[in-house]
N, C-alpha and C. Protein backbone atom coordinates (compact mmCIF):
# COMPACT_ATOMS: atom_id res chain seq x y z
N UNK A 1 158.31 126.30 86.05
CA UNK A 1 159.52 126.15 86.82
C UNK A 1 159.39 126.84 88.18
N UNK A 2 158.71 127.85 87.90
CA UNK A 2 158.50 128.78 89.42
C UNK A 2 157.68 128.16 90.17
N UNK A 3 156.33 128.16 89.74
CA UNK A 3 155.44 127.07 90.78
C UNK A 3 155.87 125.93 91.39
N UNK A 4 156.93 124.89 90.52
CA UNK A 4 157.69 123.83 91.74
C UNK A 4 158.67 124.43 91.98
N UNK A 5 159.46 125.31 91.37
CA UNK A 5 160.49 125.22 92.25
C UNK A 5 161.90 124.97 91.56
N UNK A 6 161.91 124.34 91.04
CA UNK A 6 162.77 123.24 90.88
C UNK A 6 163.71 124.28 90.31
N UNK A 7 165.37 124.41 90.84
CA UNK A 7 166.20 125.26 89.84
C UNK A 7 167.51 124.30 90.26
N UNK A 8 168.74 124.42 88.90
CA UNK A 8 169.80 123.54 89.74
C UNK A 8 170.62 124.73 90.04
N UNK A 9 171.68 124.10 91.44
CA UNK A 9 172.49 124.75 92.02
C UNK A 9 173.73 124.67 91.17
N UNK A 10 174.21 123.58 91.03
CA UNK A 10 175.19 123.68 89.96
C UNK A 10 175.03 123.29 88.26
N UNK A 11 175.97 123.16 87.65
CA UNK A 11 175.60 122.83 86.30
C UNK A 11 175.21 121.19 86.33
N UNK A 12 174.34 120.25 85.63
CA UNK A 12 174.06 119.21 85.24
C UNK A 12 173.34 118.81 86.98
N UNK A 13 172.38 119.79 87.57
CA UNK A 13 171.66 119.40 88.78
C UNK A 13 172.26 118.63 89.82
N UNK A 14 173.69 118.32 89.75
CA UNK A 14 174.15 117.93 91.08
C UNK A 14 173.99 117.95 92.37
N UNK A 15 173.73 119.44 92.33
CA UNK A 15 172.86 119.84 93.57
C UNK A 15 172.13 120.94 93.04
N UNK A 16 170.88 120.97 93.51
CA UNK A 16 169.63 122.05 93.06
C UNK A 16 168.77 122.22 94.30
N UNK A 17 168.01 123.37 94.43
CA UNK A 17 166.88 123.63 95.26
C UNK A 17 165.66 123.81 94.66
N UNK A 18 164.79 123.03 95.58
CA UNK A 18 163.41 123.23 95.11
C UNK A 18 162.63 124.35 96.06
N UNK A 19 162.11 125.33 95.92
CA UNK A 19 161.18 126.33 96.32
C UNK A 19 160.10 126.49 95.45
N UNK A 20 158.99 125.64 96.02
CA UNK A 20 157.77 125.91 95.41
C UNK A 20 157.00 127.77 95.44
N UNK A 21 156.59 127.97 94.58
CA UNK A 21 155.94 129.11 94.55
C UNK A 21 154.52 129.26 94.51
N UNK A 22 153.86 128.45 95.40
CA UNK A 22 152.28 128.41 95.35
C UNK A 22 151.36 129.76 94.99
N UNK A 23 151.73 131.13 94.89
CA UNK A 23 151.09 131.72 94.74
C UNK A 23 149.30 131.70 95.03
N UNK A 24 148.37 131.59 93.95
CA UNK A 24 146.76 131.61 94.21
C UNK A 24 146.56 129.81 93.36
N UNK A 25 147.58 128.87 93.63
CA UNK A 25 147.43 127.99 93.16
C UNK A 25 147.02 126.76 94.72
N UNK A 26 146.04 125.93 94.30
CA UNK A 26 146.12 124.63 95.66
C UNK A 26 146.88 123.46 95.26
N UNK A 27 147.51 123.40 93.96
CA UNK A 27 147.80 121.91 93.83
C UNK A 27 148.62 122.32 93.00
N UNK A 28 150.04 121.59 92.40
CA UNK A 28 150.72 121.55 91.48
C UNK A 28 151.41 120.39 91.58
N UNK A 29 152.55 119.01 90.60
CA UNK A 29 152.83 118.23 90.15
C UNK A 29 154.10 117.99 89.04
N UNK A 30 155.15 117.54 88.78
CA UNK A 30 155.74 117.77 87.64
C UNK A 30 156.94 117.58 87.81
N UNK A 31 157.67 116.68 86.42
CA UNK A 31 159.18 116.17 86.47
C UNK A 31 160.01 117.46 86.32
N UNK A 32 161.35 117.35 86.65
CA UNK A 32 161.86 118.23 86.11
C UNK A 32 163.39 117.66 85.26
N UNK A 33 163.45 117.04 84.25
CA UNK A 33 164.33 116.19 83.60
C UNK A 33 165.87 116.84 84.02
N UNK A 34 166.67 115.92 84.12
CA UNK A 34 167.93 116.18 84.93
C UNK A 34 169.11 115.10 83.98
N UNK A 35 170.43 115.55 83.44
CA UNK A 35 171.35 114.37 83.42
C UNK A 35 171.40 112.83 84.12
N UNK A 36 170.94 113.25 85.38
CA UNK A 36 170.75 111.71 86.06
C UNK A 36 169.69 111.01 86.86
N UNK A 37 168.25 111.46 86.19
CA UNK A 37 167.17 111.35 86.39
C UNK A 37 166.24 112.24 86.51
N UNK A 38 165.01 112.36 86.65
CA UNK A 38 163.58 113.28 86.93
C UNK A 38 164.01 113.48 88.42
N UNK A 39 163.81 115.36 88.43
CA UNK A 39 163.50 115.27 89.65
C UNK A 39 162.26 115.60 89.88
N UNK A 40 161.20 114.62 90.91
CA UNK A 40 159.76 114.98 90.98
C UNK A 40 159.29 116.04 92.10
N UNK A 41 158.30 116.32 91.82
CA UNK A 41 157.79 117.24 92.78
C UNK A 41 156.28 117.54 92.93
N UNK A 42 155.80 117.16 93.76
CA UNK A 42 154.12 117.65 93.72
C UNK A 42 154.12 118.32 95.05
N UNK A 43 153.62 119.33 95.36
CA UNK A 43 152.43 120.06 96.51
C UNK A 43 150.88 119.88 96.53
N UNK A 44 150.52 120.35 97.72
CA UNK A 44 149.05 120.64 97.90
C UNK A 44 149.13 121.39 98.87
N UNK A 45 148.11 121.91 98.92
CA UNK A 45 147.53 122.91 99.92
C UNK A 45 146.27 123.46 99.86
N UNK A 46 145.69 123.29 101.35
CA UNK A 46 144.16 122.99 101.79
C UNK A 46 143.59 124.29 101.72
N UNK A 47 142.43 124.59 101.16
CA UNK A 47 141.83 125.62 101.46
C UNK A 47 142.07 126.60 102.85
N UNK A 48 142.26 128.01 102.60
CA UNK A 48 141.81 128.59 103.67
C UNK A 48 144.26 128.37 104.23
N UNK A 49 144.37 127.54 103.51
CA UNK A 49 145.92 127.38 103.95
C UNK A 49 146.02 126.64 105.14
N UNK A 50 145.28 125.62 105.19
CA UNK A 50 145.40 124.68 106.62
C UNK A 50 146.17 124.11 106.58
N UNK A 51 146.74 123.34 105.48
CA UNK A 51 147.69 122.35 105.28
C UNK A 51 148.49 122.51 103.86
N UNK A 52 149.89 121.84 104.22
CA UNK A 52 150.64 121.81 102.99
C UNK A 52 151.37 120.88 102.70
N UNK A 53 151.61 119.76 101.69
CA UNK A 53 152.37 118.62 102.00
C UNK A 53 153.15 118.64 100.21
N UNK A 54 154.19 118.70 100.62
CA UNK A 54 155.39 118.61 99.29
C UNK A 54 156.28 117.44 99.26
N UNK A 55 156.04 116.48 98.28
CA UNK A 55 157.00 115.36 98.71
C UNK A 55 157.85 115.60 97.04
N UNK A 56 159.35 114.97 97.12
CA UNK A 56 160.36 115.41 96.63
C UNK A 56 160.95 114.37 95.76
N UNK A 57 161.50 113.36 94.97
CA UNK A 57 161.68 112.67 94.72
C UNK A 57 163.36 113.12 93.63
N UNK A 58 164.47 112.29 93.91
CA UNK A 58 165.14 113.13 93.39
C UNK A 58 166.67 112.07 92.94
N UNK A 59 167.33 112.27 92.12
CA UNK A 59 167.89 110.69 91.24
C UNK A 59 168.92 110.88 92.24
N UNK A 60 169.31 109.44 92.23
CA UNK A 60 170.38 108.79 92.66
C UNK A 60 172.04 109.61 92.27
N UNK A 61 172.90 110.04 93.79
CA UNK A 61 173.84 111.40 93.23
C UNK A 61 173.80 112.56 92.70
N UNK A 62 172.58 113.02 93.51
CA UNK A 62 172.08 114.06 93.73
C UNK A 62 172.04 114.97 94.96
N UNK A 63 172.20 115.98 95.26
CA UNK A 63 171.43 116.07 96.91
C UNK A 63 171.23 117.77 96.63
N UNK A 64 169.68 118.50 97.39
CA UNK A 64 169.66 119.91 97.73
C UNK A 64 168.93 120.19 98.59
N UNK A 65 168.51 121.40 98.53
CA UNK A 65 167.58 122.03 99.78
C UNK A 65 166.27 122.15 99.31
N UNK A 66 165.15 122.15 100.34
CA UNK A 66 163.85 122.02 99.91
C UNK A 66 163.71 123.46 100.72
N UNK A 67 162.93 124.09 100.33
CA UNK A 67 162.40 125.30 101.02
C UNK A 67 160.90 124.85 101.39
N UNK A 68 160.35 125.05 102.67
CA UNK A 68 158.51 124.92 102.46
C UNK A 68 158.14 125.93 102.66
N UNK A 69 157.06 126.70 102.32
CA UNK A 69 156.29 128.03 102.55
C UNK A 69 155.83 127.80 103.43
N UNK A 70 155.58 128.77 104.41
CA UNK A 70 155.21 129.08 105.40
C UNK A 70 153.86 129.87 105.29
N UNK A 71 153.65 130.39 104.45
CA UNK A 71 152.64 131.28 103.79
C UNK A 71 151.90 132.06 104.99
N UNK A 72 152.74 132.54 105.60
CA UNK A 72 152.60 133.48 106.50
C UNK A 72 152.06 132.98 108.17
N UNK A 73 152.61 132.71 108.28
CA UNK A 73 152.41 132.05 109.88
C UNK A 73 153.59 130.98 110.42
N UNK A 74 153.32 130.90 111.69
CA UNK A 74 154.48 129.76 111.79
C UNK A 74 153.97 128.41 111.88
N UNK A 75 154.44 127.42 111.58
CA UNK A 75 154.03 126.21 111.59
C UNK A 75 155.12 124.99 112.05
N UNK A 76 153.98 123.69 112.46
CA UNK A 76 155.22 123.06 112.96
C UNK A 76 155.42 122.20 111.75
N UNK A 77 156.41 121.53 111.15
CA UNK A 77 156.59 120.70 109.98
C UNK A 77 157.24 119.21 110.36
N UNK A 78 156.71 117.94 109.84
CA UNK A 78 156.73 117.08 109.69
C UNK A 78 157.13 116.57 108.75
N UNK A 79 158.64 115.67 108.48
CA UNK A 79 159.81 115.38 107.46
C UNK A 79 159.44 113.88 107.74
N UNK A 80 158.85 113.39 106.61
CA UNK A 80 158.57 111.62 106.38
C UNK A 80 157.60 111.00 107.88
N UNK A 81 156.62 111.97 108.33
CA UNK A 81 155.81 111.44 108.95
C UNK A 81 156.80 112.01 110.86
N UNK A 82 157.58 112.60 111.01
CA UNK A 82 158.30 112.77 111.94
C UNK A 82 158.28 114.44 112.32
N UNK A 83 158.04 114.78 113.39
CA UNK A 83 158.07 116.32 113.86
C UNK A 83 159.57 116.74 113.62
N UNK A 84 160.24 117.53 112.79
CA UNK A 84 161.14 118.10 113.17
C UNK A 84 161.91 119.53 112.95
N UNK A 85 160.44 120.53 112.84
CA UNK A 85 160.48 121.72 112.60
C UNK A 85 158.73 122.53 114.01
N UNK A 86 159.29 122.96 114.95
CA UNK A 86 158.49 123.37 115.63
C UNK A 86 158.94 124.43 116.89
N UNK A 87 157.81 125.17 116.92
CA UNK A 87 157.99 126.56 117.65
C UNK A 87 159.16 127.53 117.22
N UNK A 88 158.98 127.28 115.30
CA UNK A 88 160.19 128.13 114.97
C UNK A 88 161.68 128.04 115.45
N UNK A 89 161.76 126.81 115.58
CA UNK A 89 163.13 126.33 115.67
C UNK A 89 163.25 124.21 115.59
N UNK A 90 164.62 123.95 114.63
CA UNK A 90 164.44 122.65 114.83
C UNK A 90 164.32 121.86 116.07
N UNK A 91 163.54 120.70 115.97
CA UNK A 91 163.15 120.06 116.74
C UNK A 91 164.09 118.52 116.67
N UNK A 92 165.26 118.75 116.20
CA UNK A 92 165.77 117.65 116.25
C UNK A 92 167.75 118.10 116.12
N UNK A 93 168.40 117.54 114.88
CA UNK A 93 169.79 117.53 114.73
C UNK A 93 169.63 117.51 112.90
N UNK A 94 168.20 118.18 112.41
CA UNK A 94 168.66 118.27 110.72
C UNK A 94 169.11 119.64 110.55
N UNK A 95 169.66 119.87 109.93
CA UNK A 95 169.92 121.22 109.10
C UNK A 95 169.03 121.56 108.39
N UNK A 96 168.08 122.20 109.32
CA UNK A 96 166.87 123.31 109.14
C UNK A 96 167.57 124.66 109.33
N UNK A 97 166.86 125.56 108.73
CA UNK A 97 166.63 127.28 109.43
C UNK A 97 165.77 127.74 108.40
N UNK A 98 165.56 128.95 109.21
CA UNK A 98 164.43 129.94 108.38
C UNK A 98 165.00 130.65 107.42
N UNK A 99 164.10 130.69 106.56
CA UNK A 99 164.50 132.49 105.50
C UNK A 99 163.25 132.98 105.05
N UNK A 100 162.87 133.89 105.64
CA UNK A 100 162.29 134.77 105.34
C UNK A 100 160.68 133.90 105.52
N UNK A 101 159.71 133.66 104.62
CA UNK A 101 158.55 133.36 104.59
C UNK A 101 158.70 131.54 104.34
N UNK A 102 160.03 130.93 104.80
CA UNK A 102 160.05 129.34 104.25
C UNK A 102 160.84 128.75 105.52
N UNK A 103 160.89 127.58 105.74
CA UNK A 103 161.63 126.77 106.65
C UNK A 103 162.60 125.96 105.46
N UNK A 104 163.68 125.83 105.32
CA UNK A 104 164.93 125.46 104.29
C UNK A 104 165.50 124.11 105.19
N UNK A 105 164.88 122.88 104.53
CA UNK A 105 166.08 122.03 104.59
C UNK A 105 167.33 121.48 103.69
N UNK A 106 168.32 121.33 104.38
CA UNK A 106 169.55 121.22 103.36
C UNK A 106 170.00 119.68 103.42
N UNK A 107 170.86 119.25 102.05
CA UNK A 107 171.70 118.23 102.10
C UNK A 107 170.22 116.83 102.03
N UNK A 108 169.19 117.08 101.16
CA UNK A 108 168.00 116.92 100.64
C UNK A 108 168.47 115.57 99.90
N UNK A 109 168.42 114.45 99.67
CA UNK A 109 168.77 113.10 98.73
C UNK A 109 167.48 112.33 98.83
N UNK A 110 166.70 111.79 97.62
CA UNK A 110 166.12 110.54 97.56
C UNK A 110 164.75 111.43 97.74
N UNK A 111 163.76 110.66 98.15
CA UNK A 111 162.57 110.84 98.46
C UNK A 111 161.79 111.01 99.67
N UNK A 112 161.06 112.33 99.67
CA UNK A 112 160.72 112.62 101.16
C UNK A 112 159.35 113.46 101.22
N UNK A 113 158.88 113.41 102.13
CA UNK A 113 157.52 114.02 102.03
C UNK A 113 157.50 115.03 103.26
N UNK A 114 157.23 116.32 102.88
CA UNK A 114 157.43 117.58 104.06
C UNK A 114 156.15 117.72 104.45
N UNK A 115 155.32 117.93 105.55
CA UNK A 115 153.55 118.19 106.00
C UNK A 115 153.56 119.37 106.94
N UNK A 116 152.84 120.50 106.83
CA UNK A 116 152.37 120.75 108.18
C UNK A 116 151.16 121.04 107.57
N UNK A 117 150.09 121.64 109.23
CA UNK A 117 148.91 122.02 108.89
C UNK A 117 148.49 123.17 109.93
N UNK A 118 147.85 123.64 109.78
CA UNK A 118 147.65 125.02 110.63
C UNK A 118 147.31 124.52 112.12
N UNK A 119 148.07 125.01 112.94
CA UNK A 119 147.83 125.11 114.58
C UNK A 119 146.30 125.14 114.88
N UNK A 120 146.40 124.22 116.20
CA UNK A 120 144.67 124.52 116.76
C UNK A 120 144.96 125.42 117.60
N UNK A 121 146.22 125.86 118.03
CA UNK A 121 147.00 126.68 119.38
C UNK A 121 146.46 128.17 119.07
N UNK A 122 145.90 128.77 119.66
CA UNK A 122 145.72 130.28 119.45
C UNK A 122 147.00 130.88 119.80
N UNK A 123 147.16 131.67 118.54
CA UNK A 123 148.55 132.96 118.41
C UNK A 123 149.36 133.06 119.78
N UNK A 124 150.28 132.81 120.67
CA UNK A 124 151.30 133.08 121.45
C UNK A 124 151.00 132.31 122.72
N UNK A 125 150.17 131.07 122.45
CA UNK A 125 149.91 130.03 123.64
C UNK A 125 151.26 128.88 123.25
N UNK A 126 151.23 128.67 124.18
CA UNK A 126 152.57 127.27 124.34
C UNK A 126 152.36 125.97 124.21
């Protein structure tokens, strides 16, 4: 449960958050059975922490927040193939923000795939 994440916010998963817990793991996968469907969840992440891609899958009248790890650095993040987490602040009109070591998106429905991968930018270049 910790490694994906997956916890509900209210009773019968109406709304729930997923916060993966990658710890010394590169890959994890797995339903998490719900009153009104599986909610899915797989990660990866590249050696060395170059890259991380979590896609979400989640039943119909449902909706929550995805947290992505940051695993210590900042990164820019890409929501269904689209930039909209960069230079530590959103890059668009979603309801992003930070907490602590994760970038948190909210109001989460259906299926979506989160990416970033480590900067070629050296530390405090623009």
């Amino acid at each position: 449960m910790y490694v994906l994440g997956v916890r509900p916010i209210t009773n019968g998963f109406n709304l729930w958050t997923i916060e993966p817990q990658p710890v010394d793991l590169s890959w994890a996968q797995g339903d998490v059975p719900t009153p009104k469907g599986a909610i899915s969840v797989r990660w990866a992440r590249s050696e060395g922490d170059a890259s991380f891609v979590l896609t979400v899958e989640s039943p119909r009248g449902t909706v929550g927040r995805v947290a992505i790890p940051l695993l210590g650095a900042d990164r820019d993040i890409a929501m269904d193939g689209k930039l909209v987490w960069t230079q530590s602040k959103p890059a668009g009109r979603l309801p992003i923000h930070r907490e602590g070591d994760s970038v948190v998106f909210a109001n989460i429905a259906g299926s979506h795939t989160f990416a970033w991968r480590a900067s070629a930018r050296p530390p405090g270049s623009v």
